[in-house]
Protein backbone atom coordinates (compact mmCIF):
# COMPACT_ATOMS: atom_id res chain seq x y z
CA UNK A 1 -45.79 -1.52 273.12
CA UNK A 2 -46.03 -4.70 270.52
CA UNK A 3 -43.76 -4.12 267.58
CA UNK A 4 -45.41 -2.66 264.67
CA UNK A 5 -44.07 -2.55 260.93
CA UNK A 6 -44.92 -0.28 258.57
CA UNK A 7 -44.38 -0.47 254.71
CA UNK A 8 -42.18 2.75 253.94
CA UNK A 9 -40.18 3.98 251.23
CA UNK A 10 -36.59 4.97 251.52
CA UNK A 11 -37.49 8.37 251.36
CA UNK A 12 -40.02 8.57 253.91
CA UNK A 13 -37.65 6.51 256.09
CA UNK A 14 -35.37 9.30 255.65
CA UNK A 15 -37.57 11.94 256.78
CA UNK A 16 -38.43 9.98 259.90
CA UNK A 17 -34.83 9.72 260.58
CA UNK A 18 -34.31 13.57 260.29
CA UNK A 19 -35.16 16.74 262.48
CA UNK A 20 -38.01 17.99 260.15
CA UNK A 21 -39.66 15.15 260.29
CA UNK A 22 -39.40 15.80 264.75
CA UNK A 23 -40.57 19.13 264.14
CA UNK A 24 -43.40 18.47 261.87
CA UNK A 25 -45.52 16.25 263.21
CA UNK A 26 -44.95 18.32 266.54
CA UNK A 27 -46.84 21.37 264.40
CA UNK A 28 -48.94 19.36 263.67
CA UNK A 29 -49.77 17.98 266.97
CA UNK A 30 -49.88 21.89 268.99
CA UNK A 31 -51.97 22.74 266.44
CA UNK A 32 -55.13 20.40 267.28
CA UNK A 33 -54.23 21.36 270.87
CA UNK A 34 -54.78 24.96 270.02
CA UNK A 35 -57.84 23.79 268.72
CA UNK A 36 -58.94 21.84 271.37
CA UNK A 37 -58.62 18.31 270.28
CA UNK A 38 -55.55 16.86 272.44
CA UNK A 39 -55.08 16.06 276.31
CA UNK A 40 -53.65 19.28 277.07
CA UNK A 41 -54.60 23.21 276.56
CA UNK A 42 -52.20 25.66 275.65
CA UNK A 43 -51.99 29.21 277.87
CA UNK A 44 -50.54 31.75 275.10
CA UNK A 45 -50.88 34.74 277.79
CA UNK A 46 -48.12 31.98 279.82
CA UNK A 47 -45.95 32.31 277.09
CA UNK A 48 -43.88 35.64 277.83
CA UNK A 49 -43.70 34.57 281.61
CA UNK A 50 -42.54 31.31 280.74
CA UNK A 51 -39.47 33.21 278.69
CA UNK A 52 -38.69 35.38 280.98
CA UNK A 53 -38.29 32.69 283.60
CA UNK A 54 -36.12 30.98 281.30
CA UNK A 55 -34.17 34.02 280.76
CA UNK A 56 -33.80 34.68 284.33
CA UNK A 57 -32.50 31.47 284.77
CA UNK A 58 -29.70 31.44 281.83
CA UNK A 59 -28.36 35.23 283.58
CA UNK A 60 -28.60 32.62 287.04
CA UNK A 61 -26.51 29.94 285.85
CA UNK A 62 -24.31 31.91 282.91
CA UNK A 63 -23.96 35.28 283.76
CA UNK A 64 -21.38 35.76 280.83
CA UNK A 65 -23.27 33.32 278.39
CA UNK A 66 -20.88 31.14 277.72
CA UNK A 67 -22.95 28.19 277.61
CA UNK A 68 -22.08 25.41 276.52
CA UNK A 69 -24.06 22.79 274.57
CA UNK A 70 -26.76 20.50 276.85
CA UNK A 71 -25.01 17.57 276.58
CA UNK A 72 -23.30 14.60 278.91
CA UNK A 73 -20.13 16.57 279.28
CA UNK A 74 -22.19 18.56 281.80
CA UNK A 75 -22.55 15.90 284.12
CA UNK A 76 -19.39 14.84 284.06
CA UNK A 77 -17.98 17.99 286.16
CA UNK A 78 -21.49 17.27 288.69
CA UNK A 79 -20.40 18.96 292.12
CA UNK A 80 -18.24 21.60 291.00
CA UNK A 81 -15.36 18.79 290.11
CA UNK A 82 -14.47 18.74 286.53
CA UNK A 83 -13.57 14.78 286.27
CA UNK A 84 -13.08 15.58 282.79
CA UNK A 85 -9.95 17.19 283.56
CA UNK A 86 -8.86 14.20 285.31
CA UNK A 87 -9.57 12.05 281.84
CA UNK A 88 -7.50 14.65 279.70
CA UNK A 89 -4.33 14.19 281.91
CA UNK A 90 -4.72 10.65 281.48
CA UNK A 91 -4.92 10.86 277.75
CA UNK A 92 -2.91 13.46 277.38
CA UNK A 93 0.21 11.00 275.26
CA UNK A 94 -2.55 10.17 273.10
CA UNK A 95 -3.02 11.50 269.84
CA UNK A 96 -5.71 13.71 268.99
CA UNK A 97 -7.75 11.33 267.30
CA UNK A 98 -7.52 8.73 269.51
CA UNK A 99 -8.22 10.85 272.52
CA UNK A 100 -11.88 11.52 270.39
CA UNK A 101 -12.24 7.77 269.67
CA UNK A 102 -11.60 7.11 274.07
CA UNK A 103 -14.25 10.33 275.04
CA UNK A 104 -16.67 9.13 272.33
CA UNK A 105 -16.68 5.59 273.99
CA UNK A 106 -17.28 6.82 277.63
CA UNK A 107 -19.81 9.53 276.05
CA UNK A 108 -22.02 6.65 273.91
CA UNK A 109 -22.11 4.26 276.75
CA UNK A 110 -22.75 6.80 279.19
CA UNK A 111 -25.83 8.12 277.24
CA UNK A 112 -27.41 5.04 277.25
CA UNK A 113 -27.18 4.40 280.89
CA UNK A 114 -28.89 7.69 281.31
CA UNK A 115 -32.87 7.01 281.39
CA UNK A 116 -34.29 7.93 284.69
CA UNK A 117 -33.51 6.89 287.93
CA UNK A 118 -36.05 7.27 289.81
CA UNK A 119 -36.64 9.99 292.66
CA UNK A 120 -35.02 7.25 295.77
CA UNK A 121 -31.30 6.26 294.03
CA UNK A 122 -28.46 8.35 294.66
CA UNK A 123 -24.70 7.35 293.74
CA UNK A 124 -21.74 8.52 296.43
CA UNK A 125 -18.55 9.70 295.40
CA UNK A 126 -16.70 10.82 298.88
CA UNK A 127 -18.31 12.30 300.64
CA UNK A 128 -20.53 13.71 297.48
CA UNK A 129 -23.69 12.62 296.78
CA UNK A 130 -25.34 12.43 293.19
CA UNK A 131 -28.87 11.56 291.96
CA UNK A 132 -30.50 11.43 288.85
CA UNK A 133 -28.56 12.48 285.52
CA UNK A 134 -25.77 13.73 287.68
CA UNK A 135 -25.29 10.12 289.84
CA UNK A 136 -25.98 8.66 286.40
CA UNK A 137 -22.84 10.30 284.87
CA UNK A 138 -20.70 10.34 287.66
CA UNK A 139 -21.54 6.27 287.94
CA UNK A 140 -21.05 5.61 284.83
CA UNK A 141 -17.99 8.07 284.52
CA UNK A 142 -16.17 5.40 287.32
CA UNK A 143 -17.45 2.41 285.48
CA UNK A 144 -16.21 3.41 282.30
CA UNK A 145 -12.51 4.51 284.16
CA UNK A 146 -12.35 1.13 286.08
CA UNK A 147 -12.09 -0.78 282.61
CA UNK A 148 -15.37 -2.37 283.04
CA UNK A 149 -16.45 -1.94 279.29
CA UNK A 150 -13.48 -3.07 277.54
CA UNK A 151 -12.56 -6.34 276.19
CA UNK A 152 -9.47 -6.65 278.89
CA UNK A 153 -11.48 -5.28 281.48
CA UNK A 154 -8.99 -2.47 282.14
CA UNK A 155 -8.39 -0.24 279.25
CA UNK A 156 -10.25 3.19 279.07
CA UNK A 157 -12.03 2.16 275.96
CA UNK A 158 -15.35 0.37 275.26
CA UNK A 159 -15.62 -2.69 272.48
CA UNK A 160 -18.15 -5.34 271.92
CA UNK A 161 -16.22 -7.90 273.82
CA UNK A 162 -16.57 -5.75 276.97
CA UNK A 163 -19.83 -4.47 276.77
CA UNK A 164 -20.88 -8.11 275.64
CA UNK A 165 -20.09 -9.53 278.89
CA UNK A 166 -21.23 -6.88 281.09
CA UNK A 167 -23.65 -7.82 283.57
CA UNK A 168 -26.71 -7.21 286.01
CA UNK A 169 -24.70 -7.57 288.64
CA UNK A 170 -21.70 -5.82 287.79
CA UNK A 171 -24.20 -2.44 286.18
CA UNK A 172 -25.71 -2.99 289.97
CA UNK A 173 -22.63 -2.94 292.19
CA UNK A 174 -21.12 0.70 289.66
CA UNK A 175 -24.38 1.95 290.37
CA UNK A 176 -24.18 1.07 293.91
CA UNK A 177 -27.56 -0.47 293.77
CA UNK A 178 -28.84 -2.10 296.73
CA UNK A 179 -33.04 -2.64 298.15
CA UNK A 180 -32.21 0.84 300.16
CA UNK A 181 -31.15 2.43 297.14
CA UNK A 182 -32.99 0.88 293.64
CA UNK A 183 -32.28 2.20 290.82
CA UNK A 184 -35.36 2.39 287.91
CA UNK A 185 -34.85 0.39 284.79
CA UNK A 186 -31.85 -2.02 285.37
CA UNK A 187 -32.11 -4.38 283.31
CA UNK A 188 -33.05 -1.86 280.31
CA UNK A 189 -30.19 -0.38 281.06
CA UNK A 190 -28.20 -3.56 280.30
CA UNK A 191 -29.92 -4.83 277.80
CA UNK A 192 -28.75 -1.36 276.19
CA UNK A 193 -25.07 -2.05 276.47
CA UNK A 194 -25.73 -5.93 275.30
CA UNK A 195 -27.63 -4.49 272.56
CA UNK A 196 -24.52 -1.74 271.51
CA UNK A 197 -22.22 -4.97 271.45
CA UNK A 198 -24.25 -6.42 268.71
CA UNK A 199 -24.33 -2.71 266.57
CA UNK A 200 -21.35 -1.68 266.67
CA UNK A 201 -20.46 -5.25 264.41
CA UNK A 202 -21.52 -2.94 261.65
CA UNK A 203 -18.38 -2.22 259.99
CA UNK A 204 -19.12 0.49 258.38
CA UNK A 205 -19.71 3.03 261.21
CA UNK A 206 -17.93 1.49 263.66
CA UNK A 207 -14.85 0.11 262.92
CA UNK A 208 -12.93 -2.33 264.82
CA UNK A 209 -16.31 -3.04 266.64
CA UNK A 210 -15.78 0.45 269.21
CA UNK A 211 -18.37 2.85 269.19
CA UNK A 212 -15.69 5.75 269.21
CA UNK A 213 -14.68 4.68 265.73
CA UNK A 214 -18.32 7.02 264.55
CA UNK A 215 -15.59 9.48 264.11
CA UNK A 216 -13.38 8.36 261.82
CA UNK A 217 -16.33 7.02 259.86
CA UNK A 218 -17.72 10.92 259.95
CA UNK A 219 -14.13 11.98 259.00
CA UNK A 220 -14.43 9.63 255.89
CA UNK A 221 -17.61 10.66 254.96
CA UNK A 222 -17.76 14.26 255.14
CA UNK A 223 -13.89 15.53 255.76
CA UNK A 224 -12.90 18.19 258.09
CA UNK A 225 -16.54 19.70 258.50
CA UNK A 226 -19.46 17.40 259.67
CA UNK A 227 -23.24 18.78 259.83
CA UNK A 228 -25.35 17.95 263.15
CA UNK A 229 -27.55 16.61 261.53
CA UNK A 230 -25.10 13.93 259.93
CA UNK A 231 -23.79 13.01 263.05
CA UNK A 232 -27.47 12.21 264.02
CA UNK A 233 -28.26 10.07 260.80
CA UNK A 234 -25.13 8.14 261.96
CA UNK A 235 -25.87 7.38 265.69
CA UNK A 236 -29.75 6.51 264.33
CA UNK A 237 -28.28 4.40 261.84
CA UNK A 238 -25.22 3.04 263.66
CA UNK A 239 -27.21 2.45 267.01
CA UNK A 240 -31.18 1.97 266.20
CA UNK A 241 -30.64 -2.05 266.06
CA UNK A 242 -30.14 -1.46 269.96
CA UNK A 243 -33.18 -0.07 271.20
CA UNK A 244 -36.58 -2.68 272.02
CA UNK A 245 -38.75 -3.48 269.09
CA UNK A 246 -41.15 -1.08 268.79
CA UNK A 247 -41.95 0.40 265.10
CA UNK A 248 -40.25 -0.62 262.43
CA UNK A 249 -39.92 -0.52 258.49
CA UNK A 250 -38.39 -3.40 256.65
CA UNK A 251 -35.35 -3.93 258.35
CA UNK A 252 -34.73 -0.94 259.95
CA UNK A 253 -35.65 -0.35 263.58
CA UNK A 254 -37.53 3.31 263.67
CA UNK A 255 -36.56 3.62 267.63
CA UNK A 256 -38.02 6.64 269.43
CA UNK A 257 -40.76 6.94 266.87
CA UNK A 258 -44.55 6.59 268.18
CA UNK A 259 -48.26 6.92 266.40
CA UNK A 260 -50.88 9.44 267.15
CA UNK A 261 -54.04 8.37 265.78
CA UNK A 262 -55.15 12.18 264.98
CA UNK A 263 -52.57 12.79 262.44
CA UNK A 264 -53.78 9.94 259.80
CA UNK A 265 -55.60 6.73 258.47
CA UNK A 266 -54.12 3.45 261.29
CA UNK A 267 -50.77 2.35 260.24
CA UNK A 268 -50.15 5.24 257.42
CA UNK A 269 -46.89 6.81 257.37
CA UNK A 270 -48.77 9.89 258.68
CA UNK A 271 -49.38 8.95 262.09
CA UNK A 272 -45.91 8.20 262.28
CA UNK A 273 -44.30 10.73 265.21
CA UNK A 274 -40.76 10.82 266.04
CA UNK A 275 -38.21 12.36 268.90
CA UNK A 276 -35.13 10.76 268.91
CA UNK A 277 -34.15 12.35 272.09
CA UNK A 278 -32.07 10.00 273.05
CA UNK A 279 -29.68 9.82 269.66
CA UNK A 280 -30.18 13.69 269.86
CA UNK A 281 -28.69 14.21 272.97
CA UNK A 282 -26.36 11.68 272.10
CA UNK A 283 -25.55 14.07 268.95
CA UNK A 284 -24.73 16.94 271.51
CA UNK A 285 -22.88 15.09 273.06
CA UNK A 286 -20.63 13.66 270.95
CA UNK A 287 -20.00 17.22 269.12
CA UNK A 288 -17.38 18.37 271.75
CA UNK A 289 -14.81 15.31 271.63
CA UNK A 290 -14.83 16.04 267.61
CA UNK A 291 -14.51 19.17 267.69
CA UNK A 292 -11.57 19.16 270.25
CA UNK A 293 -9.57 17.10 267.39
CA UNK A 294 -9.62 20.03 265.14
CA UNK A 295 -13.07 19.07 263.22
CA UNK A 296 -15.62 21.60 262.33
CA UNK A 297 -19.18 20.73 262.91
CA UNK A 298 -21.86 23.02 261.56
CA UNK A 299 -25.71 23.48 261.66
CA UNK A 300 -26.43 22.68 265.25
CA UNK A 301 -28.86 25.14 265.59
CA UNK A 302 -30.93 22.42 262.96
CA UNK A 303 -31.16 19.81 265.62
CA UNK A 304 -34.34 20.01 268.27
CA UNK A 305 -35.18 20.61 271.52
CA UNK A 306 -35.33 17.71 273.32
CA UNK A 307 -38.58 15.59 274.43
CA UNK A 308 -38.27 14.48 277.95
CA UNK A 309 -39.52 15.60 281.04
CA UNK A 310 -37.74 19.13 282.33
CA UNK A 311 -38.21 20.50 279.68
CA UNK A 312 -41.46 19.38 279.68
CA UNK A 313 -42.37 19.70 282.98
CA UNK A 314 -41.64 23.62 282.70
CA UNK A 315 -44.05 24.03 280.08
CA UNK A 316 -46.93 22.58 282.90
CA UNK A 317 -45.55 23.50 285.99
CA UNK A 318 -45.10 27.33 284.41
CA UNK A 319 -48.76 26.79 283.18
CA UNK A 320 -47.78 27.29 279.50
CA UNK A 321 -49.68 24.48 279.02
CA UNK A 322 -52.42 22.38 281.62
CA UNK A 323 -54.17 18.69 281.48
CA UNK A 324 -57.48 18.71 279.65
CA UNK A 325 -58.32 16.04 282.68
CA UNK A 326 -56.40 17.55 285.93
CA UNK A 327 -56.98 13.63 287.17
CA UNK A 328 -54.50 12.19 284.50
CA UNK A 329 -51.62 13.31 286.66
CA UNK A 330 -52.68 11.18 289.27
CA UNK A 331 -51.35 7.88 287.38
CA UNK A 332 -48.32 7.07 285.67
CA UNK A 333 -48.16 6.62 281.74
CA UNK A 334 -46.57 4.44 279.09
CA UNK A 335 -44.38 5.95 276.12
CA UNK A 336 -46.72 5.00 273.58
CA UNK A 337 -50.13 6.27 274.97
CA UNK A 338 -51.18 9.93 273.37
CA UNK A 339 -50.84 11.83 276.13
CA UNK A 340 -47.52 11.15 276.46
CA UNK A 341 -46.67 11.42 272.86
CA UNK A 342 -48.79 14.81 273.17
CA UNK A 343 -46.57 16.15 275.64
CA UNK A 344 -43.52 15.16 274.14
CA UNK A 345 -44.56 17.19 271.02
CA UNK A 346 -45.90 19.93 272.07
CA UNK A 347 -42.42 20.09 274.32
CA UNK A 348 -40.57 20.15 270.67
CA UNK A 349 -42.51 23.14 269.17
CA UNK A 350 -43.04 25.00 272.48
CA UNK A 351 -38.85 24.60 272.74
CA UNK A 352 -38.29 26.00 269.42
CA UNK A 353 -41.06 29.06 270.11
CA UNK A 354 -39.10 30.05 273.60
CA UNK A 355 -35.44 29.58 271.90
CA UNK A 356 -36.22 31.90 269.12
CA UNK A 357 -37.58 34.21 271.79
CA UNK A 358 -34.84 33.44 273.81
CA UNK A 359 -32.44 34.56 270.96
CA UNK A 360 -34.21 37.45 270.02
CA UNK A 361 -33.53 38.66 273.88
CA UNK A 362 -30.53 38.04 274.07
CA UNK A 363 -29.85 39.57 270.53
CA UNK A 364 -27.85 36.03 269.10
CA UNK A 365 -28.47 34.26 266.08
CA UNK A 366 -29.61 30.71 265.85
CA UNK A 367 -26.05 29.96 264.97
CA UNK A 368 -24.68 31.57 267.86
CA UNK A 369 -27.05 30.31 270.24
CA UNK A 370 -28.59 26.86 269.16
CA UNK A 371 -31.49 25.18 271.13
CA UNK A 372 -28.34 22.96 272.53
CA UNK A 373 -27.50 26.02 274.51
CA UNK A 374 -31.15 27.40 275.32
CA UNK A 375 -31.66 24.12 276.95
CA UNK A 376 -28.60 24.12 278.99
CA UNK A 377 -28.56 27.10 280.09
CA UNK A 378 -32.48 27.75 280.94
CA UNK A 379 -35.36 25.47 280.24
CA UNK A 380 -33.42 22.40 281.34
CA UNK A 381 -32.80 23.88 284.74
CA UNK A 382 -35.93 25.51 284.36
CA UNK A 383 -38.07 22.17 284.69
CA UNK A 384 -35.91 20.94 287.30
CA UNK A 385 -36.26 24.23 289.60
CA UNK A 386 -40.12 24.55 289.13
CA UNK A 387 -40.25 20.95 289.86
CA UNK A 388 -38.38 20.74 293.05
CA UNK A 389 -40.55 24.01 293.90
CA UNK A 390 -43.94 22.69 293.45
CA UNK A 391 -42.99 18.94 294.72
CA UNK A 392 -40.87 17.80 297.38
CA UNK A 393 -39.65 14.80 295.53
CA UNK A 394 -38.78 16.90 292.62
CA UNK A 395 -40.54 14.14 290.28
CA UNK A 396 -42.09 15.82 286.43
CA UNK A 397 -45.42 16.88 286.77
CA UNK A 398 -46.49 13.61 284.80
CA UNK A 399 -45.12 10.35 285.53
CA UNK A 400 -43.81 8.18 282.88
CA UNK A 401 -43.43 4.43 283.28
CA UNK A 402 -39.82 3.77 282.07
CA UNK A 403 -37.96 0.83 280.86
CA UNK A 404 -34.76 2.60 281.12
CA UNK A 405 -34.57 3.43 277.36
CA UNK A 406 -36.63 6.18 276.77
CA UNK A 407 -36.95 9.80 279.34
C-alpha cells in the first residue's frame, strides 16, 4: 500500500487513535453489509449458534472462569509449561518495578515478532513442538532469555543498542528457520525490532531508550491507577514511528488504519478505518506486568475485540457471516483491499455483539468480564477449532498476504 497523508486536526487524530473511533467506523461498515452493499452477508439466525459455541468453548477451556486476559502471557506457558515461572525465579532479587520494566521488554518485543507464521514453521523446544503464536512466543521467549536484545548481548532486558544490531540471520537461527521450515514475514519481522530501536529514542515514553520504561512514564502520568485506554494512546504514540508507511497525518504515522471508499468523499477523514490490533493486544498484554507491581488499571472492558483472523475466521466458518463471491476465498488478499478491511470490521462489531451476549450468559458485567477475556477464553479458540475442523492445514478461511506486521 503507497503511503498516503491526510490533512487532520489534532482532534480527529485523537479519535483515530482511540477505541471509538475502532468501533465506529466498524458500525458503520456491518451496517451497509446488512444492507447489502459489502463483500460479505450477515446470517442473524447464525448468531445464537455462534454464542453458544463460544460459550461451550469458554466451560471447555475454563471450567471455573477464571480467565485471564487474551494476551502474550498465554503463550508463554504453550505446552502446559509455565516458562513464566522460570522468569519470576530469575527476577525474583529484583525490585518490583524493575521486574515490570524486564517483563514489559520481553512482552513489547515479543508482540511484534508475532504476525503469522505461516501454516509449514514450527519451533522445537525438547522434545515439544510449537507452531504459530505458540512457536512464536516460545521463540521469542528463548531469544529474549539468551540476551539477544540487549545492548551487552546477555542481560534479560531489551534497549536500542540491542535491538539495533539484531539481525536476519540471528531472528533466523532463534526461530530455527531453515528452507524445510520457513517462517512467513522475516524480514518484517526485523525491520520491526530495527524500527523499535529508533522509537524508543523518544524520551518521553521511554526512558533510557528501553521499551519497559512505558511504565514509569504511565506511573508519571496518571499515578497509581492507569486506564486501558491510556496505556493504548501510549504504545500508539510511543511505537507508531515503527510500523511501514502507510497513512499518515502530518507527522504522525496512523499505523493499522486503512480507507473504505463507502464511508466518504476519497481522502476525507471519513473513510478513515482503524484496528490497532496489534498495539491492542500489545495493551493486554502489557496490563499484567503493571499490575503485578501494585498498579491499578481500570476500564479494560473499553478496549476492542481484536481484528485478525480467529476471531474472524469463526464468524465465517460458523456461518455468522458468508462471501458475497464464494470464489474470493480462492486467492489470497492484501491488508488494504475492502474485503479485507470488511472483514476486519465486521469482526470488531460482531465481537462486541457475542461478548455482551456472552456476559449476559454468564451473568458478569463488562467490568468483570471484558472482551480481553471473551476472546481468550472462547472466540479465540473458537476460530482456531472450527478452522482446524473444516481444513486440514488449519489456515483462516481467507488468506491474507502478510508482511509480518499486520494479522
Amino acid at each position: 500500500m503507497p503511503n498516503k497523508s491526510f490533512t487532520l486536526s489534532d482532534s480527529e487524530v485523537d479519535f483515530i487513535l482511540s477505541p471509538e473511533a475502532i468501533r465506529d467506523r466498524a458500525a458503520k461498515i456491518f451496517e451497509f453489509t446488512k444492507a447489502g452493499k459489502g463483500k460479505f452477508v450477515f446470517h442473524p439466525e447464525k448468531f445464537e449458534p455462534t454464542v453458544n459455541y463460544v460459550l461451550d468453548v469458554i466451560r471447555q477451556n475454563y471450567p471455573g472462569l477464571d480467565i485471564p486476559f487474551h494476551s502474550r502471557w498465554g503463550h508463554f506457558r504453550a505446552g502446559k509449561i509455565d516458562r513464566v515461572k522460570d522468569l519470576d525465579a530469575k527476577l525474583a532479587d529484583l525490585d518490583v518495578m524493575e521486574r515490570a520494566r524486564t517483563k514489559l521488554d520481553l512482552v513489547i518485543t515479543s508482540v511484534l515478532l508475532d504476525a503469522g507464521a505461516g501454516a509449514a514453521w514450527s519451533y522445537q523446544e525438547g522434545k515439544n513442538s510449537f507452531n504459530r503464536s505458540e512457536g512464536l512466543g516460545v521463540a521469542s521467549y528463548h531469544m529474549f532469555l539468551a540476551g539477544e536484545f540487549s545492548c551487552d548481548g546477555k542481560s534479560l532486558k531489551a534497549d536500542a543498542s540491542g535491538l539495533s544490531r539484531v539481525s536476519g540471520t540471528a531472528l533466523e537461527k532463534a526461530f530455527q528457520v531453515t528452507e524445510k521450515n520457513p517462517l512467513l514475514g522475516v524480514r518484517g519481522r526485523l525491520q520491526l525490532l530495527n524500527n523499535l530501536a529508533q522509537a524508543v529514542g523518544n524520551k518521553t515514553i521511554f526512558k533510557d531508550g528501553r521499551p519497559g520504561n512505558i511504565v514509569d512514564y504511565l506511573v508519571g502520568k496518571h499515578g497509581n491507577s492507569i486506564p486501558a485506554k491510556a496505556i493504548l494512546r501510549a504504545v500508539l504514540d510511543g511505537l507508531g514511528p515503527i510500523w511501514p508507511g502507510r497513512i499518515t497525518a502530518g507527522m504522525a504515522n496512523l499505523g493499522d488504519v486503512w480507507t473504505h471508499p463507502q464511508l466518504g468523499p476519497e481522502g476525507s477523514f471519513a473513510t478513515l478505518v482503524p484496528f490497532h490490533k496489534l498495539s491492542q493486544w500489545m495493551t493486554y498484554s502489557l496490563i499484567e506486568p503493571i499490575v503485578e507491581a501494585g498498579i491499578n488499571v481500570t476500564g479494560v472492558e473499553g478496549l476492542t475485540g481484536l481484528a485478525e483472523y480467529r476471531n474472524g475466521g469463526l464468524l465465517l466458518d460458523g456461518g455468522l457471516l458468508t462471501l458475497q463471491e464464494p470464489s474470493m476465498a480462492l486467492q489470497a488478499w492484501h491488508p488494504e483491499t475492502e474485503l479485507v478491511v470488511e472483514w476486519r470490521a465486521l469482526t470488531v462489531a460482531l465481537l462486541d455483539q457475542i461478548g455482551a451476549a456472552v456476559q449476559k450468559s454468564l451473568g458478569k458485567t463488562p467490568q468483570e468480564f471484558p472482551l480481553a477475556k471473551v476472546l481468550e477464553g472462547g472466540t479465540w479458540w473458537a476460530g482456531r477449532y472450527l478452522a482446524q475442523d473444516k481444513r486440514k492445514s488449519g489456515n483462516p478461511p481467507i488468506m491474507i498476504e502478510s508482511d509480518g506486521t499486520v494479522f
